[in-house]
C-alpha atoms as a PDB file:
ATOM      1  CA  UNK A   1      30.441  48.535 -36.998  1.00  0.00           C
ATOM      2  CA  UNK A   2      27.425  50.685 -37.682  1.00  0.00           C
ATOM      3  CA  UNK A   3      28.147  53.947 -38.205  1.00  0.00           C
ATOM      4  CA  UNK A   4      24.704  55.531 -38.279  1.00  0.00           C
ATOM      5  CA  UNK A   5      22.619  55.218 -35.302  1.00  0.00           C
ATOM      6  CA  UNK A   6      19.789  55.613 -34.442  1.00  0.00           C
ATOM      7  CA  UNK A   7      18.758  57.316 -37.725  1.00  0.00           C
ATOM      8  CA  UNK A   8      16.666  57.188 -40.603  1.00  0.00           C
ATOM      9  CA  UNK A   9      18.145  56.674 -44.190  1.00  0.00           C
ATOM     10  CA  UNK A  10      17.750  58.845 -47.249  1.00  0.00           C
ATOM     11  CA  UNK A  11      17.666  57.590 -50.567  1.00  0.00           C
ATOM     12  CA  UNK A  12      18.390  59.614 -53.889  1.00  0.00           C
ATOM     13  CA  UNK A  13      16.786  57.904 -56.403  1.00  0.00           C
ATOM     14  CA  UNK A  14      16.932  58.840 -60.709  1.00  0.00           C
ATOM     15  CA  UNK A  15      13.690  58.648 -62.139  1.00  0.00           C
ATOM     16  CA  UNK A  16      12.694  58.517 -66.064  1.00  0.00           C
ATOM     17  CA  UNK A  17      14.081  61.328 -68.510  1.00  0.00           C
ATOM     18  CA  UNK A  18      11.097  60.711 -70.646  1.00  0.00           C
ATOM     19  CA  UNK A  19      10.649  56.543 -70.945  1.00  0.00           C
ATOM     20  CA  UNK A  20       8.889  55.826 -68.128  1.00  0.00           C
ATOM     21  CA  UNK A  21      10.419  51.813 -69.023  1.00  0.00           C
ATOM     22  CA  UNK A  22      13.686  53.005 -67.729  1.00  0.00           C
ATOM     23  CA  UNK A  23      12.953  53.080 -63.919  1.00  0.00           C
ATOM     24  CA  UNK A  24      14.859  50.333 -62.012  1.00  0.00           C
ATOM     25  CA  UNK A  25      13.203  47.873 -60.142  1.00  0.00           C
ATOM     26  CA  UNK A  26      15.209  48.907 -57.080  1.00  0.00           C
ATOM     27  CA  UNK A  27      13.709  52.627 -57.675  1.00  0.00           C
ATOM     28  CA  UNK A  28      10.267  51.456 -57.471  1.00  0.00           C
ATOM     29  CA  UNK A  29      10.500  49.568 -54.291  1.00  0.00           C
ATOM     30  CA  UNK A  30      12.208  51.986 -52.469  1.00  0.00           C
ATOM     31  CA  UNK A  31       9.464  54.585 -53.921  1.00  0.00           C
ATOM     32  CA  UNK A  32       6.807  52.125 -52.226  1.00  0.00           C
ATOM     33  CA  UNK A  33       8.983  51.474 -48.855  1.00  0.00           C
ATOM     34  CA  UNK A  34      10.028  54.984 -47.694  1.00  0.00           C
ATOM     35  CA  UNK A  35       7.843  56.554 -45.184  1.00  0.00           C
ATOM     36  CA  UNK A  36       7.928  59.717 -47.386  1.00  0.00           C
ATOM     37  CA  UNK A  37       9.266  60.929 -50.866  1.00  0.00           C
ATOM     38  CA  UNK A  38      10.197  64.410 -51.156  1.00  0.00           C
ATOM     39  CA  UNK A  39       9.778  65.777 -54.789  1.00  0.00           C
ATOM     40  CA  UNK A  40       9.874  68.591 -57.048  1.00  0.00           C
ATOM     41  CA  UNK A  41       6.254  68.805 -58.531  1.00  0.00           C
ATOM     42  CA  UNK A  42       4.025  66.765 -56.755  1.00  0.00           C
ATOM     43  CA  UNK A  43       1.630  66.533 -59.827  1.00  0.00           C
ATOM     44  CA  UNK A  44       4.742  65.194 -61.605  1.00  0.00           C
ATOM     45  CA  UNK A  45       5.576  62.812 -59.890  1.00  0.00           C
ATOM     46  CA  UNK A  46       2.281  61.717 -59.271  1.00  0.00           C
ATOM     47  CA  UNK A  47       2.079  60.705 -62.730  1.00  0.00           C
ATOM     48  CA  UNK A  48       4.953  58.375 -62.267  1.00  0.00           C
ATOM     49  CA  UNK A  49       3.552  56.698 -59.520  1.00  0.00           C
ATOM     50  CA  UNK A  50       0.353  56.015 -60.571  1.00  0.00           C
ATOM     51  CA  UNK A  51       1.796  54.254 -63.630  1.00  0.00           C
ATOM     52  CA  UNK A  52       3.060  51.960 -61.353  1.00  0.00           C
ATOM     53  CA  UNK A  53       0.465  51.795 -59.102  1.00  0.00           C
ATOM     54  CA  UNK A  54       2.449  53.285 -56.299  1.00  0.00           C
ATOM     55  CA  UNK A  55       1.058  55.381 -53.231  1.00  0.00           C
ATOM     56  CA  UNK A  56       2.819  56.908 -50.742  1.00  0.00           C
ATOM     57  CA  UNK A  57       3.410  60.463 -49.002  1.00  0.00           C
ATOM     58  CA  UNK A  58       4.462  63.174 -51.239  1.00  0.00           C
ATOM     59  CA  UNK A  59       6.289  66.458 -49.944  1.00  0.00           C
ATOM     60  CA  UNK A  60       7.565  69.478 -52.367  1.00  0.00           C
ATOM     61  CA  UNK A  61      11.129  70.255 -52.094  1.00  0.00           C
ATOM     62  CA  UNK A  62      12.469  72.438 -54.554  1.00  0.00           C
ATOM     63  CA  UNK A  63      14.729  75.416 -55.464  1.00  0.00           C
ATOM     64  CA  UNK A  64      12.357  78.081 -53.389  1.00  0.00           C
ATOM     65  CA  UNK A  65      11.978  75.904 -50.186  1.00  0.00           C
ATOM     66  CA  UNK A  66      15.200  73.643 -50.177  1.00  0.00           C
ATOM     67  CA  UNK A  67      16.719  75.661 -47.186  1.00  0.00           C
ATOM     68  CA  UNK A  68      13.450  75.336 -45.225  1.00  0.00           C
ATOM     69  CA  UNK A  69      12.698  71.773 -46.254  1.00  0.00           C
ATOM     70  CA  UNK A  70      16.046  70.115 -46.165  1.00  0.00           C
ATOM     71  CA  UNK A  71      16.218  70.942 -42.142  1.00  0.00           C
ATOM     72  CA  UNK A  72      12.308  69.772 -41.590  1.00  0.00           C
ATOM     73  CA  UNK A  73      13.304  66.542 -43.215  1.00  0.00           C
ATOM     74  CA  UNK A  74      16.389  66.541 -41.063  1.00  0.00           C
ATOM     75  CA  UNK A  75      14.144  66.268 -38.247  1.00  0.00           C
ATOM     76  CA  UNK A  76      12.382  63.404 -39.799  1.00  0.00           C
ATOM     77  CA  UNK A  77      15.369  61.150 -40.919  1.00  0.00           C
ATOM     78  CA  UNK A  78      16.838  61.735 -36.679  1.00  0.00           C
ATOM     79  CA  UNK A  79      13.780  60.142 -36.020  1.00  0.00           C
ATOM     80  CA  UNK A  80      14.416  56.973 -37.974  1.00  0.00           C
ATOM     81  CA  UNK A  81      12.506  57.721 -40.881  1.00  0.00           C
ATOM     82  CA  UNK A  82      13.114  56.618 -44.376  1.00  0.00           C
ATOM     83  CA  UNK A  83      12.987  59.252 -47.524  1.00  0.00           C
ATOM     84  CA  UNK A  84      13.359  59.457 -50.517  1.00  0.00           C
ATOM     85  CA  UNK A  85      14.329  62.196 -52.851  1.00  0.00           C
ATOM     86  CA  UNK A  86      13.367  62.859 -56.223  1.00  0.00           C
ATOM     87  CA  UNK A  87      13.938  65.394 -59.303  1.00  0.00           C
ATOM     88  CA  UNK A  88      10.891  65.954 -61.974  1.00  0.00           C
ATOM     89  CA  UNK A  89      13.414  63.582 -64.010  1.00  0.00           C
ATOM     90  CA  UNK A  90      16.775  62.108 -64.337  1.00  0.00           C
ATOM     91  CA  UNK A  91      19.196  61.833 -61.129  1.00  0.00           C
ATOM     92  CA  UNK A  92      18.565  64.358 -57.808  1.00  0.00           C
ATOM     93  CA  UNK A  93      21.261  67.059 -57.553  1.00  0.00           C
ATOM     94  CA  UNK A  94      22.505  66.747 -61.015  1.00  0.00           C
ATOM     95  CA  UNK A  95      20.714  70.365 -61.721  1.00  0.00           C
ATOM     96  CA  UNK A  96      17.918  69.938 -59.384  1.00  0.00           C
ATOM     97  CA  UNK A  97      17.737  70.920 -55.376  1.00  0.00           C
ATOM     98  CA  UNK A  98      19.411  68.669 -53.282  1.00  0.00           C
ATOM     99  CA  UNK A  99      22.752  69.713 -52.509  1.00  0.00           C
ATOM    100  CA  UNK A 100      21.560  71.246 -49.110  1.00  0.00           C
ATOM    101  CA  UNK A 101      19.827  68.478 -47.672  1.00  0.00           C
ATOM    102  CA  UNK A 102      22.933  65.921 -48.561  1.00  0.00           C
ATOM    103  CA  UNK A 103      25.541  68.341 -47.251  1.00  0.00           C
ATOM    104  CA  UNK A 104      23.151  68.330 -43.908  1.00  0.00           C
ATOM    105  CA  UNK A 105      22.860  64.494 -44.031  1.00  0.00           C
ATOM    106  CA  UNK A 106      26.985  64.739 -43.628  1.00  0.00           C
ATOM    107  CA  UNK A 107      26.842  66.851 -40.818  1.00  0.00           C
ATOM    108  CA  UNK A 108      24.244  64.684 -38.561  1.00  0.00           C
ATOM    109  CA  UNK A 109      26.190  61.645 -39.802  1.00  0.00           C
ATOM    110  CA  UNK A 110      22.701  60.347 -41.406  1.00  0.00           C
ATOM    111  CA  UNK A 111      22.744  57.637 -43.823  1.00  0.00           C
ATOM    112  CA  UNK A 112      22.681  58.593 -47.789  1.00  0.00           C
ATOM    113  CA  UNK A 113      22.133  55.616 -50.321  1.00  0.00           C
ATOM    114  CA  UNK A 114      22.159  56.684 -53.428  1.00  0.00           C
ATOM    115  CA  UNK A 115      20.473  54.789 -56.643  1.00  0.00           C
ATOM    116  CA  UNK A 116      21.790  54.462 -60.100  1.00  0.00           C
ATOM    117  CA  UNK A 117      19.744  55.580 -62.759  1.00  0.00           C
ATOM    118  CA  UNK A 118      18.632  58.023 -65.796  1.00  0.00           C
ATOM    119  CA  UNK A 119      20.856  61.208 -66.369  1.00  0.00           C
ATOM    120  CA  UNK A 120      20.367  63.038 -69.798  1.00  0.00           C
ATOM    121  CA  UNK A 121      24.273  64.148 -69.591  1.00  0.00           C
ATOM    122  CA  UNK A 122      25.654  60.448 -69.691  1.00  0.00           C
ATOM    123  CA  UNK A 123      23.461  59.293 -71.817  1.00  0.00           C
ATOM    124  CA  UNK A 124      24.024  61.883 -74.286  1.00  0.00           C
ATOM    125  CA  UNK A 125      27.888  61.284 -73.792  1.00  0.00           C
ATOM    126  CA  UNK A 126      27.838  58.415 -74.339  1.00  0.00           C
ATOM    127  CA  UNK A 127      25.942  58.366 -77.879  1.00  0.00           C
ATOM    128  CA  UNK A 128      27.847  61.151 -79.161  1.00  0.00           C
ATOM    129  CA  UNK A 129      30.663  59.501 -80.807  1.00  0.00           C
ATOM    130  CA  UNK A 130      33.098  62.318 -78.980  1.00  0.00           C
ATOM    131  CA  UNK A 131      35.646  61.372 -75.955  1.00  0.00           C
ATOM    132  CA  UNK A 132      34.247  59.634 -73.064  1.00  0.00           C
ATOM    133  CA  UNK A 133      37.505  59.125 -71.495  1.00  0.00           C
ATOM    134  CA  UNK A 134      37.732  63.006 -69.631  1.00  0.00           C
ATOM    135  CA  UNK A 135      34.805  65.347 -69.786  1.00  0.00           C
ATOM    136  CA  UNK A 136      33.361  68.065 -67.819  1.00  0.00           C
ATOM    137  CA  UNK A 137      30.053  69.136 -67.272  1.00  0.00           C
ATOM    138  CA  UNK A 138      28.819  72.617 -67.397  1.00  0.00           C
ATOM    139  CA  UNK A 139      25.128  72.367 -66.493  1.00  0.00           C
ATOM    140  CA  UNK A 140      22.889  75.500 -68.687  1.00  0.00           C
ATOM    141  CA  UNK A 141      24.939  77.822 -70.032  1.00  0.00           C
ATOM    142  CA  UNK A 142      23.784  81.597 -69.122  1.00  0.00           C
ATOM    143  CA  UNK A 143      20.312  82.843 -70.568  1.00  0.00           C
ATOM    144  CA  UNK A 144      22.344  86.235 -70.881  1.00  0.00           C
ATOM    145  CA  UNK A 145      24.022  86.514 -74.185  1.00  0.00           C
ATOM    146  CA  UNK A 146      27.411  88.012 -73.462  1.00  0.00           C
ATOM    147  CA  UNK A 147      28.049  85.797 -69.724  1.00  0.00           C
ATOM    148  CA  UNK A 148      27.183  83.273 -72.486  1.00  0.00           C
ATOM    149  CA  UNK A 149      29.459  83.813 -74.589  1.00  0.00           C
ATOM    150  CA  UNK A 150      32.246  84.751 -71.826  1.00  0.00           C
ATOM    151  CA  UNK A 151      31.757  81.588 -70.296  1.00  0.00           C
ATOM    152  CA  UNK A 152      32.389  79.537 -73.933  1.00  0.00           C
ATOM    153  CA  UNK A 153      35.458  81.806 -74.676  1.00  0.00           C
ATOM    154  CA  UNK A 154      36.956  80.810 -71.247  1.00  0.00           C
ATOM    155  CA  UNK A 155      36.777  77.141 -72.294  1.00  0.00           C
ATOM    156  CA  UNK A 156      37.640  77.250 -75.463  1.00  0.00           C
ATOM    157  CA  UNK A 157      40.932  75.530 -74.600  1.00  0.00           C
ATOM    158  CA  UNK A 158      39.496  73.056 -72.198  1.00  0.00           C
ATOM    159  CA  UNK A 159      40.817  69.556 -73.651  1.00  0.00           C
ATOM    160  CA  UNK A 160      37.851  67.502 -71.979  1.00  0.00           C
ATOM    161  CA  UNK A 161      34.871  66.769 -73.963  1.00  0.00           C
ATOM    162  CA  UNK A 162      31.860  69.534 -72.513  1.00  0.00           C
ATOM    163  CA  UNK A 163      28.764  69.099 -71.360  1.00  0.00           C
ATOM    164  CA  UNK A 164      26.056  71.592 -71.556  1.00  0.00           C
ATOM    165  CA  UNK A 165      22.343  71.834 -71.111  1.00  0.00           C
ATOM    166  CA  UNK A 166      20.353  74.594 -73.385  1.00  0.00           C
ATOM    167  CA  UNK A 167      16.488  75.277 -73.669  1.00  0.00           C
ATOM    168  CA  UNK A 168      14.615  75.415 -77.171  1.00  0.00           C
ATOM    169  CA  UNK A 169      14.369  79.126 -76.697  1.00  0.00           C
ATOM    170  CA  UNK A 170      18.504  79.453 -77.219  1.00  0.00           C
ATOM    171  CA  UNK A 171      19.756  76.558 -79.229  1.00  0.00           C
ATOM    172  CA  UNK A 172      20.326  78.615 -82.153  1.00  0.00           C
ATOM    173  CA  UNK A 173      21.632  81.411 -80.625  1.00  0.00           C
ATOM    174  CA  UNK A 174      23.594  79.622 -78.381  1.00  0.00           C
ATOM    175  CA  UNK A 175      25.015  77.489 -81.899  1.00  0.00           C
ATOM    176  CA  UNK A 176      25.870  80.598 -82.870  1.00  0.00           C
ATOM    177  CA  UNK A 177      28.169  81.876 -79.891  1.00  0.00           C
ATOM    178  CA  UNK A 178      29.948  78.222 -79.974  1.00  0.00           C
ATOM    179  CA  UNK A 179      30.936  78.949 -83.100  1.00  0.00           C
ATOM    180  CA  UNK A 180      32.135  82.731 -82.714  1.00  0.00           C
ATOM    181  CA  UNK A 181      33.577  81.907 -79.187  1.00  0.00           C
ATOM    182  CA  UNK A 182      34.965  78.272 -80.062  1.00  0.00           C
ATOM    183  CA  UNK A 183      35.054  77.991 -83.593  1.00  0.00           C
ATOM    184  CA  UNK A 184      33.364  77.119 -86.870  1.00  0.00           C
ATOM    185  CA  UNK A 185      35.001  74.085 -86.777  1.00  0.00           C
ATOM    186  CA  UNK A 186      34.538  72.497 -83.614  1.00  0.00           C
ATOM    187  CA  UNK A 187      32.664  69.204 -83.538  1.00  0.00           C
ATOM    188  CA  UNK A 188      29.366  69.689 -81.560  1.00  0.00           C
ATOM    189  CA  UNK A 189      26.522  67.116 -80.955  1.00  0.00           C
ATOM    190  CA  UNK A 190      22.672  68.081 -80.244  1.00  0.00           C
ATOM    191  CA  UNK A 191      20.953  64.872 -78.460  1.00  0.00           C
ATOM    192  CA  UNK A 192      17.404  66.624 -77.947  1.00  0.00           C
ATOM    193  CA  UNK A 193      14.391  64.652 -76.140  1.00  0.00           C
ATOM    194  CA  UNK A 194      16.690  62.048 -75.088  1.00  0.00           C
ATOM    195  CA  UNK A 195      14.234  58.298 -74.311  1.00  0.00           C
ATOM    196  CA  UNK A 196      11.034  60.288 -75.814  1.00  0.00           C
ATOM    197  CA  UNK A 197       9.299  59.927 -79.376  1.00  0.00           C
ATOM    198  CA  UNK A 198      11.027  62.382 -80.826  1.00  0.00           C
ATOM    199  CA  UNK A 199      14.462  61.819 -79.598  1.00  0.00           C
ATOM    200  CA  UNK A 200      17.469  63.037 -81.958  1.00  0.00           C
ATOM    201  CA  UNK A 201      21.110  62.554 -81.815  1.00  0.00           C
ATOM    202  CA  UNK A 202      22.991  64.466 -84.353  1.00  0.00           C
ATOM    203  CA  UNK A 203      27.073  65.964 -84.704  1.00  0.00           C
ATOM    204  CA  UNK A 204      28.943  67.828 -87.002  1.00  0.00           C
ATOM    205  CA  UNK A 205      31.147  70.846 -87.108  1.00  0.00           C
ATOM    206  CA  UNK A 206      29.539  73.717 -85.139  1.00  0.00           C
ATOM    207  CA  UNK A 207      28.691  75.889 -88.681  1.00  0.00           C
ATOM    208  CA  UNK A 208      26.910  72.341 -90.627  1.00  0.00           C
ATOM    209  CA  UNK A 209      24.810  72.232 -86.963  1.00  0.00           C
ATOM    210  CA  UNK A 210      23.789  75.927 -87.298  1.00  0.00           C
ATOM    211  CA  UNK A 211      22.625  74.997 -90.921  1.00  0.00           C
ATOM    212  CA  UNK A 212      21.530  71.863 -89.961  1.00  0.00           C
ATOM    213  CA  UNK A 213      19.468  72.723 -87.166  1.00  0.00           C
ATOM    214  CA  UNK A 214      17.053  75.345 -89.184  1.00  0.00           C
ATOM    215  CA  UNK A 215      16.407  73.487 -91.810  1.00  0.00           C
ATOM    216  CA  UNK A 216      13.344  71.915 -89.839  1.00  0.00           C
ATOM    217  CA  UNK A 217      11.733  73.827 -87.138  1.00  0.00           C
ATOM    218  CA  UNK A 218      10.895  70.442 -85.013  1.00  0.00           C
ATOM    219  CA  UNK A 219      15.109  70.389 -84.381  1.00  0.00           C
ATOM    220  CA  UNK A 220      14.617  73.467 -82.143  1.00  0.00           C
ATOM    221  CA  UNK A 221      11.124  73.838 -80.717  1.00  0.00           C
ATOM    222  CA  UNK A 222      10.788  71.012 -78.763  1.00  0.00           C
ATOM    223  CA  UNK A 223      12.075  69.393 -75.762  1.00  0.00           C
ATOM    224  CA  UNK A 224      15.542  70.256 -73.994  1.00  0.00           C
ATOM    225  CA  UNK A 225      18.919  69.704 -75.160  1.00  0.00           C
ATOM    226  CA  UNK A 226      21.791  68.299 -74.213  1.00  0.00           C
ATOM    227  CA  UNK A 227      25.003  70.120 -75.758  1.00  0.00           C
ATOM    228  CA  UNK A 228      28.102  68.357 -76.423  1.00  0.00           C
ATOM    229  CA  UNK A 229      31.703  69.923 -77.515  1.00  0.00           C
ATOM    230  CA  UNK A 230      34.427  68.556 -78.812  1.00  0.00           C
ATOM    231  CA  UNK A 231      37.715  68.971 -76.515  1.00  0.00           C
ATOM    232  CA  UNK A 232      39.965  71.333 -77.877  1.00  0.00           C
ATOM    233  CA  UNK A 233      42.872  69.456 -79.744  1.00  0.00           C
ATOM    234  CA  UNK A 234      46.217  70.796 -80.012  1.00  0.00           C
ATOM    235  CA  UNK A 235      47.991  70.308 -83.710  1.00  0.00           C
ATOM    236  CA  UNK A 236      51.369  69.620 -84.074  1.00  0.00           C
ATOM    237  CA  UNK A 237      53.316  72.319 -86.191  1.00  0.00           C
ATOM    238  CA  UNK A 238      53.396  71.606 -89.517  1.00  0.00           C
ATOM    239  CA  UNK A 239      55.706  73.238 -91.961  1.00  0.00           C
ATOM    240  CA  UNK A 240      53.723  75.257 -94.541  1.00  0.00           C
ATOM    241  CA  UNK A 241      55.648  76.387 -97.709  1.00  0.00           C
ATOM    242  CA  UNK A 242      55.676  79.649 -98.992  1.00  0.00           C
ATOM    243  CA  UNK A 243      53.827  78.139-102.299  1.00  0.00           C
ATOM    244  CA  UNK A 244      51.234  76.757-100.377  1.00  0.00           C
ATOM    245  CA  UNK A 245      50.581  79.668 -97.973  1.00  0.00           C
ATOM    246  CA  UNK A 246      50.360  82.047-101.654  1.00  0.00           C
ATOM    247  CA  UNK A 247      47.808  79.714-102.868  1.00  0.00           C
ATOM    248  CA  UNK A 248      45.718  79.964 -99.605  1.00  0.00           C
ATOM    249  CA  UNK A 249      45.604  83.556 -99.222  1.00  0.00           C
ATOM    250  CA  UNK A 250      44.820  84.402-102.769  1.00  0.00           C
ATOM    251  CA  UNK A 251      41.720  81.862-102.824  1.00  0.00           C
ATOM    252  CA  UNK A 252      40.648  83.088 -99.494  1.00  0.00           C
ATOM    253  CA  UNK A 253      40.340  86.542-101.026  1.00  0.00           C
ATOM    254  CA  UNK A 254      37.847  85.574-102.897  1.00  0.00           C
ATOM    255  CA  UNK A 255      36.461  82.001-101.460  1.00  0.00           C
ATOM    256  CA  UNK A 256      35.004  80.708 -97.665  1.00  0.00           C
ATOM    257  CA  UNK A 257      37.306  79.299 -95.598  1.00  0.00           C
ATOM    258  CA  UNK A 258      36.396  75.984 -96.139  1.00  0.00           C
ATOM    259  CA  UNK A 259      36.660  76.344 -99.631  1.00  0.00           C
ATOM    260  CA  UNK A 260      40.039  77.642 -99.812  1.00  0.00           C
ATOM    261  CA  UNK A 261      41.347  75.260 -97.772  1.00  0.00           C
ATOM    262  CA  UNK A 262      39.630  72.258 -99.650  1.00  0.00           C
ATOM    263  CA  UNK A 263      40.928  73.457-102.953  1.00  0.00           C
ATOM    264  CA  UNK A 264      44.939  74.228-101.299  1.00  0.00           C
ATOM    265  CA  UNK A 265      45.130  70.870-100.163  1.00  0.00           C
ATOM    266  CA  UNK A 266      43.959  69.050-103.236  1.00  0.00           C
ATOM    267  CA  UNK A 267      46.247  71.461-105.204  1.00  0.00           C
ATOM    268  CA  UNK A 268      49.636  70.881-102.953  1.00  0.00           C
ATOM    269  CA  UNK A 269      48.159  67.434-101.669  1.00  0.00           C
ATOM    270  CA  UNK A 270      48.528  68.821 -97.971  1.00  0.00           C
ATOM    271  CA  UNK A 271      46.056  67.555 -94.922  1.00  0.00           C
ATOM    272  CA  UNK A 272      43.096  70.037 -94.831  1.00  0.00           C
ATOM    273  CA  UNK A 273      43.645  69.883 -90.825  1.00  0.00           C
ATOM    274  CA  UNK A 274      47.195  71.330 -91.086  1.00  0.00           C
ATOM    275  CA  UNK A 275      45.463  74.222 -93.709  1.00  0.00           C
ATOM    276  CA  UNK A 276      43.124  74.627 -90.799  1.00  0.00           C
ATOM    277  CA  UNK A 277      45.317  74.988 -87.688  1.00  0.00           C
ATOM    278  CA  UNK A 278      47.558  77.506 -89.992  1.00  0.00           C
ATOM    279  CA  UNK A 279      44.526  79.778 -90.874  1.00  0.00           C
ATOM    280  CA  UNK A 280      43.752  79.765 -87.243  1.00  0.00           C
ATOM    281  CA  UNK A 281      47.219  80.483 -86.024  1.00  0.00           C
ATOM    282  CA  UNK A 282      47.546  83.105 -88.752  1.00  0.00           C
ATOM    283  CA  UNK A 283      43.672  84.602 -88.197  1.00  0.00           C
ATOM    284  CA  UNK A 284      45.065  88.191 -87.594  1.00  0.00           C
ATOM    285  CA  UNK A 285      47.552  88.260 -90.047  1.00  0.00           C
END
């Protein structure tokens, strides 16, 4: 039974996050078999098609004209055409225009196949060495400072493993807020220029990155980032004795945090993770 008559198909298809090697095969026919592709930056994606010797008709569609566009190509897909939509790079939608036109495609029951392909979030996932099993995905986090730092207070309990794109122009700062809003502690990875030359995949706990991160200038003027949190862990309670708990606070008088609670746990042979969770539980005290 064919569900879609009489109309045209669009196709959402991922293109390259930087290695132009990673396009499908299945991408570049459909790129050379639509009747149209409808693209971000035509000079972009120009450049992507003449690598592969491709030529076909290409239409803008972004964030400014999406509302305009998606109901001209509308018009063109009830007519039986074929289209395909592109981002600059990586998969449609997945912070790029889109969402109109597909919602529309719903409505006039027109045919959407959709492509597998590039996205800088999974891949960075996926390399991070954090929990793949639940995660959520934040997109950029606010170029204002304090709906920045709102937004990473509200999730510091979220259990899922977070996704975030930054720009170079607010990785440091932004390092910073994680670890006032989340905590020093967290685990974070950085996967910058994911597929390009100077691709980097690095994690630690959120105050190592912050140190990490300025020690070289060419960790945070390049490229964009992909931003990935550790899931907030809940620790079991742990019973502290008074002994210990004098040690800690009289070394944390005088030491960091992280040296206190090194030097408590090899004194009273006690998990550093348990020292942790009580100094956290205790902050205000």
């Amino acid at each position: 039974m064919n569900l879609f008559k009489n109309t045209g198909i669009l196709y959402i298809v991922p293109t390259p996050i930087g290695n132009l090697s990673d396009i499908t095969y299945r991408a570049l026919e459909t790129l050379k078999s639509v009747d149209l592709i409808a693209c971000e930056n035509i000079k972009h994606t120009n450049i992507l098609l003449k690598h592969f010797n491709i030529k076909n008709i290409l239409i803008t569609f972004n964030k400014i004209n999406e509302s305009q566009k998606s109901n001209n190509l509308i018009e063109e897909l009830k007519k039986g055409k074929k289209i395909a939509l592109v981002s600059n790079a990586g998969t449609p939608l997945i912070n790029d225009p889109g969402y109109l036109l597909i919602k529309k495609c719903h409505l006039f029951n027109i045919q959407i196949l959709p492509l597998p392909g590039p996205c800088a979030a999974i891949t960075a996932l996926i390399a991070s060495g954090l929990s793949t099993h639940r995660f959520c995905y934040e997109g950029f986090l606010p170029s204002k400072k304090q709906l920045r730092r709102d937004l990473l207070n509200s999730l510091k309990k979220e259990k899922r493993t977070m996704i975030f794109y930054e720009s170079k122009h607010r990785i440091i700062e932004t390092i910073k807020d994680i670890i006032n809003e989340i905590g020093e502690n967290r685990h974070i990875v950085i996967a910058r220029e994911i597929t390009k030359k100077w691709e980097i995949i690095y994690g630690n706990k959120a105050y190592l990155m912050l140190s990490w991160i300025k020690e070289d200038e060419n960790r945070y003027n390049k490229g964009e980032n992909v931003i990935i949190i550790d899931g907030y862990k809940e620790f079991k309670n742990v019973n502290i004795s008074d002994k210990i708990i004098n040690t800690f606070t009289i070394l944390r008088t005088v030491l960091s945090l992280k040296q206190s609670v090194l030097i408590t746990s090899k004194i009273h042979k006690i998990k550093k993770n348990n020292l942790y969770q009580y100094a956290i539980t205790n902050k205000d005290k």
